[in-house]
PDB file of N, CA and C in Angstrom:
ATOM      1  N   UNK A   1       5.645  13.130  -8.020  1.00  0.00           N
ATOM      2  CA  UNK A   1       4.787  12.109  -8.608  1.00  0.00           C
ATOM      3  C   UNK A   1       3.382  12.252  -8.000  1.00  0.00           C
ATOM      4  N   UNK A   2       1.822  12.204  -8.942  1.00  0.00           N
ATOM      5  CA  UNK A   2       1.110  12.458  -8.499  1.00  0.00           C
ATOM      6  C   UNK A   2       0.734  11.244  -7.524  1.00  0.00           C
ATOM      7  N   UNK A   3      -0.539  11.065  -7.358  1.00  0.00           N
ATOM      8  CA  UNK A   3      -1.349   9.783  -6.480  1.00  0.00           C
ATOM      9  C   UNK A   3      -1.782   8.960  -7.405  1.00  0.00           C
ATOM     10  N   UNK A   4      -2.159   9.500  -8.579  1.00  0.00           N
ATOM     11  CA  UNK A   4      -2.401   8.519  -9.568  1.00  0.00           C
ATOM     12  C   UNK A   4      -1.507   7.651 -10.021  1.00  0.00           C
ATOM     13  N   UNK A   5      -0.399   8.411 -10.579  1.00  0.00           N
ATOM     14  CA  UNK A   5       0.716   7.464 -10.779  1.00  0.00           C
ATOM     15  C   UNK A   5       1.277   6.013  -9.499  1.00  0.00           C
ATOM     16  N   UNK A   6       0.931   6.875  -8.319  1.00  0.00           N
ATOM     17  CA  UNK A   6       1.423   6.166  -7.265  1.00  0.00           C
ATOM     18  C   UNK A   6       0.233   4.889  -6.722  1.00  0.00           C
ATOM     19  N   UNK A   7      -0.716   4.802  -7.379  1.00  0.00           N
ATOM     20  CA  UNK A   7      -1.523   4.222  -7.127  1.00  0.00           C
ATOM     21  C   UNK A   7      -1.916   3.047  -8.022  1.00  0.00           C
ATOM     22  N   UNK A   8      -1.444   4.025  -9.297  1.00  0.00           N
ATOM     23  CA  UNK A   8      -1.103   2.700 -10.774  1.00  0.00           C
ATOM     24  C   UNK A   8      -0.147   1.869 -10.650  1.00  0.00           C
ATOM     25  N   UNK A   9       1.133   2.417 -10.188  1.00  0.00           N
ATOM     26  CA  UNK A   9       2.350   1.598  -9.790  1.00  0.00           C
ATOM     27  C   UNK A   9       2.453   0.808  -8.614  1.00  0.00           C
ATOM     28  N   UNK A  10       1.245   0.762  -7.780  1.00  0.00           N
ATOM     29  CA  UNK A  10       1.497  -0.083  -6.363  1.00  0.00           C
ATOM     30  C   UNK A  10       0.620  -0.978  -7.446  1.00  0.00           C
ATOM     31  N   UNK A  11      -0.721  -1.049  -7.794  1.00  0.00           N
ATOM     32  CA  UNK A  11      -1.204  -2.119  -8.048  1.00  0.00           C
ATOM     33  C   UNK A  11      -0.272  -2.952  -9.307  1.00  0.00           C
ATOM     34  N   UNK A  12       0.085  -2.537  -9.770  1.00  0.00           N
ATOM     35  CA  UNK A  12       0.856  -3.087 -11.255  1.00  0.00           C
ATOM     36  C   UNK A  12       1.969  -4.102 -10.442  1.00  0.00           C
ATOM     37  N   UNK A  13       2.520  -3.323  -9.549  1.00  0.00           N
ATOM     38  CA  UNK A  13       3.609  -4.423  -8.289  1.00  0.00           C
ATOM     39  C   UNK A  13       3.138  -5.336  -7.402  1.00  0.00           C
ATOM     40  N   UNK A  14       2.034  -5.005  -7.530  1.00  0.00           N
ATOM     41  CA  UNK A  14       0.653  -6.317  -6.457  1.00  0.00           C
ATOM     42  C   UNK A  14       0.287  -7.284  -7.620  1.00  0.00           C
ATOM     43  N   UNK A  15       0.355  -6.909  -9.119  1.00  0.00           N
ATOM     44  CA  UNK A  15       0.087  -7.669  -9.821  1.00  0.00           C
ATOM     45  C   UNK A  15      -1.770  -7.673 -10.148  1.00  0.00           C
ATOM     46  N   UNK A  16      -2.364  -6.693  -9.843  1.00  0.00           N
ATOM     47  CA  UNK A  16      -3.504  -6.552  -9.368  1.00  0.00           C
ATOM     48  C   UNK A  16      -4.150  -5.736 -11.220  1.00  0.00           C
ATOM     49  N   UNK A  17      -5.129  -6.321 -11.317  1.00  0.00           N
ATOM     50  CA  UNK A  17      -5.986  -5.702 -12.381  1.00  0.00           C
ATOM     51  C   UNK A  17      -6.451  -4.918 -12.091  1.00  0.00           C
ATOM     52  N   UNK A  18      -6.579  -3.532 -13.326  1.00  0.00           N
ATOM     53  CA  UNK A  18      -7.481  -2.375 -12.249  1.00  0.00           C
ATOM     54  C   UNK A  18      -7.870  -1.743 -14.076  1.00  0.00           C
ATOM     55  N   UNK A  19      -8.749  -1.067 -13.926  1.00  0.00           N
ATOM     56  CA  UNK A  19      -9.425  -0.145 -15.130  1.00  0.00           C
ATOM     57  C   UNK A  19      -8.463   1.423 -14.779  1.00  0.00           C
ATOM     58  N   UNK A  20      -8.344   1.852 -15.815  1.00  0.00           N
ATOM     59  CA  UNK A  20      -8.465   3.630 -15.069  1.00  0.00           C
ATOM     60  C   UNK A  20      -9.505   4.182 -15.048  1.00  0.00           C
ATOM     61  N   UNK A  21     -10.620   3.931 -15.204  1.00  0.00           N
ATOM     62  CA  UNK A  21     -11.974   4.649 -14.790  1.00  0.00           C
ATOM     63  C   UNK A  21     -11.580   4.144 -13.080  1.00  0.00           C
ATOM     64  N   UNK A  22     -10.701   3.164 -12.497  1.00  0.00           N
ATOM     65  CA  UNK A  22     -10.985   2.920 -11.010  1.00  0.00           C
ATOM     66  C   UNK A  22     -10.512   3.700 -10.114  1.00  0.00           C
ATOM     67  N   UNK A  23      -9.191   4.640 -10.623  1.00  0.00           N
ATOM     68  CA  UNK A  23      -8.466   5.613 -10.201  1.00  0.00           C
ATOM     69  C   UNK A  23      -9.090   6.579  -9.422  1.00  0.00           C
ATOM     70  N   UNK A  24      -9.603   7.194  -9.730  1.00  0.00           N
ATOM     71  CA  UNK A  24     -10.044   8.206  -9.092  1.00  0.00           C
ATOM     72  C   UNK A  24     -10.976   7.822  -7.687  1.00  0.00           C
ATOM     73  N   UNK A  25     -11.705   6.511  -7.950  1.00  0.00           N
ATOM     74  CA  UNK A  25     -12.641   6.021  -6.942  1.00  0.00           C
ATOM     75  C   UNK A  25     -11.292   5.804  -5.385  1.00  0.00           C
ATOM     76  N   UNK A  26     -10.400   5.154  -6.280  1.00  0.00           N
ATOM     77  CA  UNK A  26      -9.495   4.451  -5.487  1.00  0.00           C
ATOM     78  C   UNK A  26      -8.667   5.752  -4.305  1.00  0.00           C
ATOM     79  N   UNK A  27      -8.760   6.907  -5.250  1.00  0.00           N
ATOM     80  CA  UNK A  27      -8.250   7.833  -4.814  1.00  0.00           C
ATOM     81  C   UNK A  27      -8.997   8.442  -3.967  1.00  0.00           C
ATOM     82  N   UNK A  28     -10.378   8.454  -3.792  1.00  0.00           N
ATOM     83  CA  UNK A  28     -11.303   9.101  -2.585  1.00  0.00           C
ATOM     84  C   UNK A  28     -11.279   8.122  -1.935  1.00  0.00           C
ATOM     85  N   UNK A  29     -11.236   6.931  -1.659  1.00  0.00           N
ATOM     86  CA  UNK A  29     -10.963   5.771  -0.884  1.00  0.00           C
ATOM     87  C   UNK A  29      -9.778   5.960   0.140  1.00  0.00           C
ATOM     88  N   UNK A  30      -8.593   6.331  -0.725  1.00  0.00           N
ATOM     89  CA  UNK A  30      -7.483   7.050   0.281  1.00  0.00           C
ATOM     90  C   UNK A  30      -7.708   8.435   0.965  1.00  0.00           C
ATOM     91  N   UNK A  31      -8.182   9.287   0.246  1.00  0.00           N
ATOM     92  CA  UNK A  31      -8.276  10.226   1.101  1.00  0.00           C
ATOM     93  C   UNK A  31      -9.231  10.295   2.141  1.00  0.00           C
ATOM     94  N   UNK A  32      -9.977   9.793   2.085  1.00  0.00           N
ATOM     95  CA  UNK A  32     -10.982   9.068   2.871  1.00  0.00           C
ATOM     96  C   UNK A  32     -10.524   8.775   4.799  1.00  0.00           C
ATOM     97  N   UNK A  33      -9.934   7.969   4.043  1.00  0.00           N
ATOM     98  CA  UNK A  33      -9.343   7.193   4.995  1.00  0.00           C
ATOM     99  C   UNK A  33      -7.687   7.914   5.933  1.00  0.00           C
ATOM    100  N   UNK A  34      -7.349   8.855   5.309  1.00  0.00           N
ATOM    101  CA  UNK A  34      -6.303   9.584   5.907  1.00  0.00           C
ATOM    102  C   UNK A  34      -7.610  10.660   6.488  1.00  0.00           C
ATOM    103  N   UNK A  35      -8.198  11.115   6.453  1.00  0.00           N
ATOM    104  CA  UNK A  35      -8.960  12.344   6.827  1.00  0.00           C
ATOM    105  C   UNK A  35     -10.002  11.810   7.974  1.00  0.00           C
ATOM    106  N   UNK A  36     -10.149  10.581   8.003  1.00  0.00           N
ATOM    107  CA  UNK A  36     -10.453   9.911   9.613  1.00  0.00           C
ATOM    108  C   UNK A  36      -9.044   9.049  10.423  1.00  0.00           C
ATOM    109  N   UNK A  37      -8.068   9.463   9.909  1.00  0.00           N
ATOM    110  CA  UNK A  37      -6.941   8.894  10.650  1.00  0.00           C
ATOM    111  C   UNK A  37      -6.533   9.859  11.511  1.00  0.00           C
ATOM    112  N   UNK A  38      -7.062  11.143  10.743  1.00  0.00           N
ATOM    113  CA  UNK A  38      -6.633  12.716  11.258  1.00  0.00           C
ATOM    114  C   UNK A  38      -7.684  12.890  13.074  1.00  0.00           C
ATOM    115  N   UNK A  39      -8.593  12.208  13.306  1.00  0.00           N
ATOM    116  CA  UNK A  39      -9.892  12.297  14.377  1.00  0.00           C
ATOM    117  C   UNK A  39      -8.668  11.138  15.415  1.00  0.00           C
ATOM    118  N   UNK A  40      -7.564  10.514  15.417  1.00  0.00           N
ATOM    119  CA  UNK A  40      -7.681   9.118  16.007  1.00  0.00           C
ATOM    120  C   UNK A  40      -6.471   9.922  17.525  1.00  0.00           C
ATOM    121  N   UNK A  41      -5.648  10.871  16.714  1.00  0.00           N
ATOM    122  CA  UNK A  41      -5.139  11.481  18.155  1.00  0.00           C
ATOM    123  C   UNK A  41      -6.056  11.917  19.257  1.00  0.00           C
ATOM    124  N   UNK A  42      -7.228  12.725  18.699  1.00  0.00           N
ATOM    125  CA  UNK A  42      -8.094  13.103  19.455  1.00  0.00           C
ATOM    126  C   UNK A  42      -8.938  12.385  20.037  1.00  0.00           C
ATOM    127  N   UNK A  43      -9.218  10.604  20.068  1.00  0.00           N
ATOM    128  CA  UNK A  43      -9.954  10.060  20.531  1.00  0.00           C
ATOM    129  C   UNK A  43      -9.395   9.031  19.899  1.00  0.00           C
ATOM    130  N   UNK A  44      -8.078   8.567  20.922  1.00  0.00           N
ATOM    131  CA  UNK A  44      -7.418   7.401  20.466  1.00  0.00           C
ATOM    132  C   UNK A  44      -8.097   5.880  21.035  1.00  0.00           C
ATOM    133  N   UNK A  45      -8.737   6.156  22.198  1.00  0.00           N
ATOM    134  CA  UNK A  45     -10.124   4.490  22.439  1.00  0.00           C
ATOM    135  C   UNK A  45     -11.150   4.686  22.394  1.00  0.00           C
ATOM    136  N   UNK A  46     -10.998   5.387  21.187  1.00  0.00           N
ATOM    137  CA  UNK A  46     -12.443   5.472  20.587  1.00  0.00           C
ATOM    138  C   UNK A  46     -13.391   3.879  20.506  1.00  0.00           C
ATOM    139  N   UNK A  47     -12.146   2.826  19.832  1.00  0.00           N
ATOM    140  CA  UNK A  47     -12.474   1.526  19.312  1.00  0.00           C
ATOM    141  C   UNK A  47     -12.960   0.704  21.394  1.00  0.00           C
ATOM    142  N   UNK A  48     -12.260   0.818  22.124  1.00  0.00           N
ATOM    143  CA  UNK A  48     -12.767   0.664  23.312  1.00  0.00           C
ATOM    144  C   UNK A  48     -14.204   0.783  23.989  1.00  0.00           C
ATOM    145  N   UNK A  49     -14.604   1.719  23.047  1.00  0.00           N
ATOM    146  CA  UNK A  49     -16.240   1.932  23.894  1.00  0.00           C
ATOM    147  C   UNK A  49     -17.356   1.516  23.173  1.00  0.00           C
ATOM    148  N   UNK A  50     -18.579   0.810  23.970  1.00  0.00           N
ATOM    149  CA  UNK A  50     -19.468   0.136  23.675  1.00  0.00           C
ATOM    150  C   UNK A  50     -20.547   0.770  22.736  1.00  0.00           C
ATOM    151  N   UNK A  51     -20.687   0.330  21.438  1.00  0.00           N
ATOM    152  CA  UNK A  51     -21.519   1.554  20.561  1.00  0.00           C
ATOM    153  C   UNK A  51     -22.973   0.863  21.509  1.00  0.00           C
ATOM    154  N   UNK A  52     -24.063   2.239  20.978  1.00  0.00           N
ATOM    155  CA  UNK A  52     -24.840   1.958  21.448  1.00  0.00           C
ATOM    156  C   UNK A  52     -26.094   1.753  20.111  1.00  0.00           C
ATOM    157  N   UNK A  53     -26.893   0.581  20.819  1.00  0.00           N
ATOM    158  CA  UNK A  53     -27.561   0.196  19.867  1.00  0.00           C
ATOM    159  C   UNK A  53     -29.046  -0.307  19.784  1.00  0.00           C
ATOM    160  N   UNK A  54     -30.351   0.495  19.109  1.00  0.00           N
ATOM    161  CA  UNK A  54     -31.180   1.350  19.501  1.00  0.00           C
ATOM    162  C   UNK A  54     -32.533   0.207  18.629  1.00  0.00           C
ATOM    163  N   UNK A  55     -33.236  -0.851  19.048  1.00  0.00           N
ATOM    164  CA  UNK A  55     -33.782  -1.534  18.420  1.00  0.00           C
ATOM    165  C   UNK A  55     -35.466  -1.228  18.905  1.00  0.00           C
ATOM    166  N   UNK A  56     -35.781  -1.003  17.545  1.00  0.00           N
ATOM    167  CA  UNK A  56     -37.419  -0.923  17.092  1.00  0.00           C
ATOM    168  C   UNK A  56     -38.449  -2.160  17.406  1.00  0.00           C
ATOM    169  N   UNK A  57     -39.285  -2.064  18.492  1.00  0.00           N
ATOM    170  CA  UNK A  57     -39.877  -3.152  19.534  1.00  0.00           C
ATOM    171  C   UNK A  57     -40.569  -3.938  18.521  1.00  0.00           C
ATOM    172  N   UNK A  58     -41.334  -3.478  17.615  1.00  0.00           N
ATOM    173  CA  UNK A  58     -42.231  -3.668  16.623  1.00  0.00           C
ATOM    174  C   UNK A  58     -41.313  -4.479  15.872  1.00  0.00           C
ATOM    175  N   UNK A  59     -40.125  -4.466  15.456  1.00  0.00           N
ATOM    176  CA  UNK A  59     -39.115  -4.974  14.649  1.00  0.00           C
ATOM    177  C   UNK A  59     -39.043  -6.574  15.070  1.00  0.00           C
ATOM    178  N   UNK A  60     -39.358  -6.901  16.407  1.00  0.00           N
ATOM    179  CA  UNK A  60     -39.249  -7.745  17.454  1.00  0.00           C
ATOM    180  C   UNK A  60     -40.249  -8.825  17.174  1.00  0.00           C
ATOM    181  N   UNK A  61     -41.401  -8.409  17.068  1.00  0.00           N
ATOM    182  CA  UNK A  61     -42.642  -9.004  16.702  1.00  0.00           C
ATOM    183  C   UNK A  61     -43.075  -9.621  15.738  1.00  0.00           C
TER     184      UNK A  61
END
């Protein structure tokens, strides 16, 4: 079964409205998201460390 199918049939069981023009969006959305799940062995507290964050003085004023 492709992803499409599998993706028509979860929402149809959620009860969820969807277009098929949404399919495909929905489908880079998943792959998306498995292909940064793939980075999380390699830098599993990642979410642990303090981003750093870089503010324009002028912005201030």
């Amino acid at each position: 079964m492709d992803d499409a199918n599998i993706i028509r049939q979860g929402l149809h069981l959620q009860g969820l409205p969807f277009c098929e023009t949404d399919i495909p969006y929905i489908q880079h959305i998943r792959c998306t998201m498995k292909l940064s799940q793939n980075a999380l062995p390699a830098f599993p507290y990642l979410n642990m460390e303090v981003p750093i964050t870089i503010v324009d003085k002028e912005l201030l004023l």
